[in-house]
C-alpha atoms as a PDB file:
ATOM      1  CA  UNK A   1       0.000   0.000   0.000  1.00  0.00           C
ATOM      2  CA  UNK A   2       2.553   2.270   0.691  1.00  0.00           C
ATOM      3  CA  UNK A   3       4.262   1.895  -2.642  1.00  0.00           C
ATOM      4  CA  UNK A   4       1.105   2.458  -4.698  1.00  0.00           C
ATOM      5  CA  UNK A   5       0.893   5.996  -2.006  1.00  0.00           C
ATOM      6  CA  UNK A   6       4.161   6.954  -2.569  1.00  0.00           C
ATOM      7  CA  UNK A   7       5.470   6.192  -6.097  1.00  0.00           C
ATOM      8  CA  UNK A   8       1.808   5.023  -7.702  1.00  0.00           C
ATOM      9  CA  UNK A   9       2.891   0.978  -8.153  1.00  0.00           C
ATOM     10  CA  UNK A  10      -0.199  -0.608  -9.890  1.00  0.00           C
ATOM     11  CA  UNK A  11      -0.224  -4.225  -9.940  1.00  0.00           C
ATOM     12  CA  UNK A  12      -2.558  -6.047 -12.667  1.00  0.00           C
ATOM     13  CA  UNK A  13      -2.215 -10.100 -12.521  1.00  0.00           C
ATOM     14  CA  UNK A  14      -3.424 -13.146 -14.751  1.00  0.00           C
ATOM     15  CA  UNK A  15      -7.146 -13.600 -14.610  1.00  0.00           C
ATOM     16  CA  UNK A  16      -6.118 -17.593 -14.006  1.00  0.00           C
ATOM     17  CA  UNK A  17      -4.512 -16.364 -10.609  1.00  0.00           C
ATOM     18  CA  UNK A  18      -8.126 -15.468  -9.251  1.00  0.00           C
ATOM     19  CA  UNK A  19      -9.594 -18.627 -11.046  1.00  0.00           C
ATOM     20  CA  UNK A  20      -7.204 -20.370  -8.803  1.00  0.00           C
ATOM     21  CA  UNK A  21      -7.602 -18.860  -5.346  1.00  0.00           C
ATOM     22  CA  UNK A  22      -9.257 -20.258  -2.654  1.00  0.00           C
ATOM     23  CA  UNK A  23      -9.082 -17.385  -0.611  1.00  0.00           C
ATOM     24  CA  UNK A  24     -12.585 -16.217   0.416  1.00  0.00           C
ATOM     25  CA  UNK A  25     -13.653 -13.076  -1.582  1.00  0.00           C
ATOM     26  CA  UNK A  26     -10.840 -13.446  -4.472  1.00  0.00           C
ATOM     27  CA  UNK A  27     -11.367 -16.746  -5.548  1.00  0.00           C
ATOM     28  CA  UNK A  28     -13.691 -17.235  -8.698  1.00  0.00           C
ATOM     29  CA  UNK A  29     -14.387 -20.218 -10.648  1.00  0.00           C
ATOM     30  CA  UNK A  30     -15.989 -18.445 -13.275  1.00  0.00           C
ATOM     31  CA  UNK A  31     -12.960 -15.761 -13.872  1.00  0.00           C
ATOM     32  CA  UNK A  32     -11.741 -15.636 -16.985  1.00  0.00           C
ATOM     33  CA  UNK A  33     -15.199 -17.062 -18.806  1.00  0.00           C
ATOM     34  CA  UNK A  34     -15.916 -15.811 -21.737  1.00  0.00           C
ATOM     35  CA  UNK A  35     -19.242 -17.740 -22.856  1.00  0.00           C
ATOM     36  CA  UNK A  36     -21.391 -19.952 -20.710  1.00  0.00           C
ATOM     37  CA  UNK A  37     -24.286 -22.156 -21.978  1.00  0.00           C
ATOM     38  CA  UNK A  38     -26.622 -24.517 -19.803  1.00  0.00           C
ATOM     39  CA  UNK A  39     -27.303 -27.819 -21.015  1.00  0.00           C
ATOM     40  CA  UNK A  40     -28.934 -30.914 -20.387  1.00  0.00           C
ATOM     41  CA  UNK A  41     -27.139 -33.835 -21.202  1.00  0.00           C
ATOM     42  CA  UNK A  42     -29.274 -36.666 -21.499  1.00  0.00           C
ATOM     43  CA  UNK A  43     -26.077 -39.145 -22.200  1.00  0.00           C
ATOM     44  CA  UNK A  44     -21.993 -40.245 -22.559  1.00  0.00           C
ATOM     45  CA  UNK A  45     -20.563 -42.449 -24.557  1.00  0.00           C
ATOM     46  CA  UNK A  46     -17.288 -43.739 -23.693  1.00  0.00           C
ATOM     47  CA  UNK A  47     -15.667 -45.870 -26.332  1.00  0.00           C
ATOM     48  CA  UNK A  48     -12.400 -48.129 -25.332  1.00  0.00           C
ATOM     49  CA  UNK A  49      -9.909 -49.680 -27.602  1.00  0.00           C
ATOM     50  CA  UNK A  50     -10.455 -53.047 -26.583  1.00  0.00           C
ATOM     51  CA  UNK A  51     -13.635 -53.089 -24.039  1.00  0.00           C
ATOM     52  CA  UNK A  52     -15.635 -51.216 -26.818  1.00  0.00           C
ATOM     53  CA  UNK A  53     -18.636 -48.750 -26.466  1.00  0.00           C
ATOM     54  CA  UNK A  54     -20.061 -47.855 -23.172  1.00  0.00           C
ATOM     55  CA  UNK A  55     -23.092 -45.441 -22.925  1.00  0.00           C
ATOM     56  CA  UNK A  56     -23.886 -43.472 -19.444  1.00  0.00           C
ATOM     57  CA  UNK A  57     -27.448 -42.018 -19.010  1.00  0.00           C
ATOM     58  CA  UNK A  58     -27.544 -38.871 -17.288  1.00  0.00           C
ATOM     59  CA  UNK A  59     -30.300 -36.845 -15.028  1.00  0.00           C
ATOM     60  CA  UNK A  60     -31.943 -34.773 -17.746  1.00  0.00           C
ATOM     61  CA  UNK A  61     -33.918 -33.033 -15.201  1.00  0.00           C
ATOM     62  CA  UNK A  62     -30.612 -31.232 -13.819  1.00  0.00           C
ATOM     63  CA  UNK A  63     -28.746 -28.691 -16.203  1.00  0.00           C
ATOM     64  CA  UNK A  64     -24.982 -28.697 -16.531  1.00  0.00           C
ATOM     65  CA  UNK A  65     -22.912 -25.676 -17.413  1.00  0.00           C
ATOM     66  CA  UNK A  66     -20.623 -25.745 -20.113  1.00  0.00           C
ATOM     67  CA  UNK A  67     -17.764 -23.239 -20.192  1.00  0.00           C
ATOM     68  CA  UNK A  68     -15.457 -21.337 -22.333  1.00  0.00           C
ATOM     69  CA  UNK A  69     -12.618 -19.658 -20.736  1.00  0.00           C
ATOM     70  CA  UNK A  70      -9.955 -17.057 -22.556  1.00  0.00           C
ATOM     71  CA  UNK A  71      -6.773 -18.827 -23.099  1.00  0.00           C
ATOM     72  CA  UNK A  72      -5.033 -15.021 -24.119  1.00  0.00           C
ATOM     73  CA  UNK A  73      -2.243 -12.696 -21.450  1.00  0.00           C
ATOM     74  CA  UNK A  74      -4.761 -10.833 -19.901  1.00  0.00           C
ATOM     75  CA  UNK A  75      -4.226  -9.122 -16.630  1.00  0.00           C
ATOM     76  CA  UNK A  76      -6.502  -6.768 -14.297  1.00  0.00           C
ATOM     77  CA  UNK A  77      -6.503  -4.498 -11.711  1.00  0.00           C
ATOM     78  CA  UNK A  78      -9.465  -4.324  -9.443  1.00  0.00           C
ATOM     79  CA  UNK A  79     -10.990  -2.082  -7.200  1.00  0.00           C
ATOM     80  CA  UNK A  80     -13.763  -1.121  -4.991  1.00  0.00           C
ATOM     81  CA  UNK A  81     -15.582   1.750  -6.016  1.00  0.00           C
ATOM     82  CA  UNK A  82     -18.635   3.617  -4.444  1.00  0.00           C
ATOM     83  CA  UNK A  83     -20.469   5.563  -7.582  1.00  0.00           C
ATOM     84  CA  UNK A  84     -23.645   6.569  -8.760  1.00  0.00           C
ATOM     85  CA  UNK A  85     -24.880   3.012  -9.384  1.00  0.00           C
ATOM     86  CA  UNK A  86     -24.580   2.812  -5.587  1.00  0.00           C
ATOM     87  CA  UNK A  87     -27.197   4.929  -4.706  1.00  0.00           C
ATOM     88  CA  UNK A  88     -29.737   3.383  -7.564  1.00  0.00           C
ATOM     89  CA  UNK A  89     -32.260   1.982  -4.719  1.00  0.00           C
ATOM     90  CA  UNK A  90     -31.558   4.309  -2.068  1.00  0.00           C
ATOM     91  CA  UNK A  91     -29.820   7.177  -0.663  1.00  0.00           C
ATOM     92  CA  UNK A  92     -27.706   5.620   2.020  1.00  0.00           C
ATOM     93  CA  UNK A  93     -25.159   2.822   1.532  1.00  0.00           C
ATOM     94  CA  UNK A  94     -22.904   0.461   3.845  1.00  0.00           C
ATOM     95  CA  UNK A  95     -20.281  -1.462   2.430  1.00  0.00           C
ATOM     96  CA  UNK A  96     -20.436  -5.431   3.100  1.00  0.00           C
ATOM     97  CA  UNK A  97     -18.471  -6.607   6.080  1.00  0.00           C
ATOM     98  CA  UNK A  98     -17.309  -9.167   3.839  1.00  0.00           C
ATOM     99  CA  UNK A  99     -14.762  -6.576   2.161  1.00  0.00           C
ATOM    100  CA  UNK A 100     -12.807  -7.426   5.584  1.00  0.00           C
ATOM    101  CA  UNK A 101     -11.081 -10.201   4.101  1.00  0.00           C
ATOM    102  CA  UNK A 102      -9.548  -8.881   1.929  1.00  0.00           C
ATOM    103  CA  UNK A 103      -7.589  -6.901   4.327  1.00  0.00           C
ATOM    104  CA  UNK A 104      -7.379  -4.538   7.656  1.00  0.00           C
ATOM    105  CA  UNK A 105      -5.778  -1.405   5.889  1.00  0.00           C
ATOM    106  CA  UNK A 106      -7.210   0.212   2.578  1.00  0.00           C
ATOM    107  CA  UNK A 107      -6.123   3.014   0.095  1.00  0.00           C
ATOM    108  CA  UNK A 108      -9.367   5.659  -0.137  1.00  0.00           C
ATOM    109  CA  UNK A 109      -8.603   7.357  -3.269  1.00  0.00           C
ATOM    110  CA  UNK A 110     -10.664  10.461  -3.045  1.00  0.00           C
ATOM    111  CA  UNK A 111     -10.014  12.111  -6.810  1.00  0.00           C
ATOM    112  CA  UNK A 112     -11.029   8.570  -8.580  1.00  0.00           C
ATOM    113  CA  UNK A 113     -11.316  10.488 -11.834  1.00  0.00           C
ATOM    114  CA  UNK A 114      -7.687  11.834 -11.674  1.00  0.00           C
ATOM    115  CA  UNK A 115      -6.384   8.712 -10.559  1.00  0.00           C
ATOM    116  CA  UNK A 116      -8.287   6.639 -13.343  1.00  0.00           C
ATOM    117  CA  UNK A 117      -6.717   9.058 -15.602  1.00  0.00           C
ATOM    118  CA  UNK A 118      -3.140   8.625 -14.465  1.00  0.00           C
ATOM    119  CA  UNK A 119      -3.261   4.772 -14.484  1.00  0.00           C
ATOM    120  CA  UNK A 120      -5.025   4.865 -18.695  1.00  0.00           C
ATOM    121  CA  UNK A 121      -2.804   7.460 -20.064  1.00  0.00           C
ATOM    122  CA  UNK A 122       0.164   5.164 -18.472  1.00  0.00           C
ATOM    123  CA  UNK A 123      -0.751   2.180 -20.208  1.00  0.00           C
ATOM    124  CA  UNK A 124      -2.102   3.829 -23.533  1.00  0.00           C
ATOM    125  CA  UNK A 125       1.644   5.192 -23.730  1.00  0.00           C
ATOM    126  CA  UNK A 126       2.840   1.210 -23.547  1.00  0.00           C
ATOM    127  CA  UNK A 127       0.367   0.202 -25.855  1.00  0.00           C
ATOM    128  CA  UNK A 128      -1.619  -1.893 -23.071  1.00  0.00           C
ATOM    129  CA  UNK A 129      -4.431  -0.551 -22.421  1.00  0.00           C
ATOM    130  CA  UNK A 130      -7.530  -2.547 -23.461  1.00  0.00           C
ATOM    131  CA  UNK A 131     -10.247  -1.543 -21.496  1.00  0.00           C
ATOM    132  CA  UNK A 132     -11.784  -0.069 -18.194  1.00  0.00           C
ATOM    133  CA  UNK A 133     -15.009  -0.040 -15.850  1.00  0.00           C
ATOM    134  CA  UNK A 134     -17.415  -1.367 -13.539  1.00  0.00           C
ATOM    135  CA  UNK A 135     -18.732  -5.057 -13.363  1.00  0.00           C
ATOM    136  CA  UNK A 136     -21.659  -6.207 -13.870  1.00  0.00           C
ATOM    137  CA  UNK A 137     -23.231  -8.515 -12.290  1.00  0.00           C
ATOM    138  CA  UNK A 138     -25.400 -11.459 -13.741  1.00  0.00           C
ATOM    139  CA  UNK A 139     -27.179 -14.516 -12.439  1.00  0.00           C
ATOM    140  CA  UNK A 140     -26.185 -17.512 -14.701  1.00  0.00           C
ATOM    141  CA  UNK A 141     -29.094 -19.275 -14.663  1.00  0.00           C
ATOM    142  CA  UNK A 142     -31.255 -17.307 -15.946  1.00  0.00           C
ATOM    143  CA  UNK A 143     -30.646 -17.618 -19.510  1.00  0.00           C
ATOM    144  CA  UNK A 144     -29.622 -20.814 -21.996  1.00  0.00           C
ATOM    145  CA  UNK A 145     -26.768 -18.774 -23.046  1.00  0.00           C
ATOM    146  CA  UNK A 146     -24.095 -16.107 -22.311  1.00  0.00           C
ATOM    147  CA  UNK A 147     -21.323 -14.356 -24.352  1.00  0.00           C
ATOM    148  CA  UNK A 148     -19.131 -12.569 -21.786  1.00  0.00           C
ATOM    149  CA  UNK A 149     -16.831 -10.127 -21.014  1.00  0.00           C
ATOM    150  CA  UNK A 150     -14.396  -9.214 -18.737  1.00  0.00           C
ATOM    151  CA  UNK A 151     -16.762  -6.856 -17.175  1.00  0.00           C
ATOM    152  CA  UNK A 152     -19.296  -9.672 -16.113  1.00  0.00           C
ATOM    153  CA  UNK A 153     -19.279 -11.830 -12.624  1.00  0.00           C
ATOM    154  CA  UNK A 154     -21.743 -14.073 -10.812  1.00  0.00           C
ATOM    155  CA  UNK A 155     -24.455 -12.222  -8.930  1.00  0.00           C
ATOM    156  CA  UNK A 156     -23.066 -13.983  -6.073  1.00  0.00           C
ATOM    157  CA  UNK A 157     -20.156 -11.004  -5.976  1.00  0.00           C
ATOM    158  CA  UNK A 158     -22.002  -8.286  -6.704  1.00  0.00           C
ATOM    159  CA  UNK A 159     -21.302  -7.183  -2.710  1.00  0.00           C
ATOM    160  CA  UNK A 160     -17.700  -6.403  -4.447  1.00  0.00           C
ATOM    161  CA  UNK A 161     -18.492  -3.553  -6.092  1.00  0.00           C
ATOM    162  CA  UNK A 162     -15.627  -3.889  -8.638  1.00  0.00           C
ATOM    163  CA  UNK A 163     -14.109  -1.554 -11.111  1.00  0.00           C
ATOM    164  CA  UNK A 164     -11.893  -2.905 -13.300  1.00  0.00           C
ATOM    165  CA  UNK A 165      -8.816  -1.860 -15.943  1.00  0.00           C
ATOM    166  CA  UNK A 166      -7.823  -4.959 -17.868  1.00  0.00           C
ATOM    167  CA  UNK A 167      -4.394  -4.931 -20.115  1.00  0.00           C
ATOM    168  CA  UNK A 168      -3.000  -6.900 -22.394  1.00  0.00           C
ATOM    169  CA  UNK A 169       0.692  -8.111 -22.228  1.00  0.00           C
ATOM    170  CA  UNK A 170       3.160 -10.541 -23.951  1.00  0.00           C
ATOM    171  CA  UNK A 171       3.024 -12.963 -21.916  1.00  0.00           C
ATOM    172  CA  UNK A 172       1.192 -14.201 -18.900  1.00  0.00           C
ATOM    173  CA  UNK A 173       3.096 -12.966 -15.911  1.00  0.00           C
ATOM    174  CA  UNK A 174       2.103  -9.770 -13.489  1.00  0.00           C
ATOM    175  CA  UNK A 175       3.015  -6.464 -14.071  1.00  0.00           C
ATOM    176  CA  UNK A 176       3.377  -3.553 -12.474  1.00  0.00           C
ATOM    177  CA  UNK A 177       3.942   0.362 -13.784  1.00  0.00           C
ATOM    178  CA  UNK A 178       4.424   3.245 -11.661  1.00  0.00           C
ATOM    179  CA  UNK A 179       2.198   6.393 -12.076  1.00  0.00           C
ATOM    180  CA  UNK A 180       3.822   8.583  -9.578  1.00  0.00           C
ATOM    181  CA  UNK A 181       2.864   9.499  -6.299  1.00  0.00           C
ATOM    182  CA  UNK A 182      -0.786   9.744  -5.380  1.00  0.00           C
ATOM    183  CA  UNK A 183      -0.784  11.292  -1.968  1.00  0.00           C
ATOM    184  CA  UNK A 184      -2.484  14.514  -3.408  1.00  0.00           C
ATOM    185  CA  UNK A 185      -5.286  12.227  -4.107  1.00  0.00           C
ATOM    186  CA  UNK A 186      -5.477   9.420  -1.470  1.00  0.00           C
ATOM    187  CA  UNK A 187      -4.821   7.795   1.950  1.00  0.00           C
ATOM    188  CA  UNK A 188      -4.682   4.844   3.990  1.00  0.00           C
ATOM    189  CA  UNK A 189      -7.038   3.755   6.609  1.00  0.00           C
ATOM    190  CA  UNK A 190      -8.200   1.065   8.251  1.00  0.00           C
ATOM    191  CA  UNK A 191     -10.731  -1.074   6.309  1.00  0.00           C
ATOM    192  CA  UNK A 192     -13.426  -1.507   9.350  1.00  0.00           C
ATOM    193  CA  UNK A 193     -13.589   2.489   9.467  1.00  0.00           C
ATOM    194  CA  UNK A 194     -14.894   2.400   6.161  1.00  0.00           C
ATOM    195  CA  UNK A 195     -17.094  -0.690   6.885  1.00  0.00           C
ATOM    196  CA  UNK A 196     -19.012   1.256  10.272  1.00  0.00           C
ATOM    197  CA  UNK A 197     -18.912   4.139   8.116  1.00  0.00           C
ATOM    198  CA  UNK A 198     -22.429   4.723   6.479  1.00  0.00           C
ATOM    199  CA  UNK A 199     -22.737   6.442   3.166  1.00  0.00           C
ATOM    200  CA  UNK A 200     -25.505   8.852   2.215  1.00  0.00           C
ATOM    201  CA  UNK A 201     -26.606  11.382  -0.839  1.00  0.00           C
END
């Protein structure tokens, strides 16, 4: 934290790294998916060199998910952000207690707009900028089929609030750049301030 205060160190990582995670709130087993479709496969056939053709019946009352996942170097920062989507349903706001775990100490950047700016006009000078904003938030089961972005997630985060800048880079490592400092612009505090803190318009 004190390195993206003080010199502006951004860190974007490998979509795959949050497929991966089990840690609670940054683990996702849908990260990375890119189309979605439920199915109902009524059978599998199975056919063995020597023991020949074997054919499984399935449940067809029960849907199964099949999933496409990008297989490119993408990498994304992430970030909670309060804006006017926030207040859709009502004038006062409390972020989930769940954004605890993902640690005690927080950066509140106050000039979001400036900062946004800073961290684009970085990458659009490296040539790896490919896109930026919030997520949105979809329940996959509602529909037979879904052609996604990086800018869709499971309903079941939408407590996360996330805004997103996604880059694209040779290969499939993390990467940092360096803005400058951002002290003008933001602070560090404890995370449960912000959680006991309630918001209003």
């Amino acid at each position: 934290m004190e390195s993206l205060l003080n010199v502006g160190e951004i860190h974007f990582s490998p979509l795959i790294n949050f497929y991966n995670s089990t840690e609670e709130e940054r683990g996702d087993s849908n990260e990375g998916l890119i189309k979605l479709e439920n199915v109902k496969i009524k059978e599998v056939k199975v056919e063995h060199p020597t023991l020949g053709t074997y054919v499984f019946k399935m449940d067809e009352t029960s849907n199964s998910k099949m999933k496409t996942f990008i297989d490119e170097p993408y990498l994304c920062f992430s970030a909670y952000a309060i804006t006017n989507r926030t207040f859709e349903t009502s004038n006062e706001y409390t972020i989930d207690e769940n954004m605890q775990k993902l640690g005690k100490y927080a950066v509140i950047i106050n000039e979001p707009l400036k900062f946004i700016n800073m961290v684009v006009t970085n990458l659009k000078q490296q040539g790896l900028f490919v896109g930026e904003g919030m997520v949105d938030y979809l329940n996959y089961s509602n529909r037979e089929k879904y052609d996604l972005t990086f800018f869709n997630k499971s309903e079941e985060f939408k407590h996360q609030a996330e805004y997103r800048i996604i880059i694209r880079v040779p290969e499939l490592e993390s990467k940092q750049i360096h803005i400058g400092s951002i002290k003008n612009c933001a602070n560090i505090c404890k995370t449960e301030e912000f959680i006991n803190t309630k918001w209003t318009i």
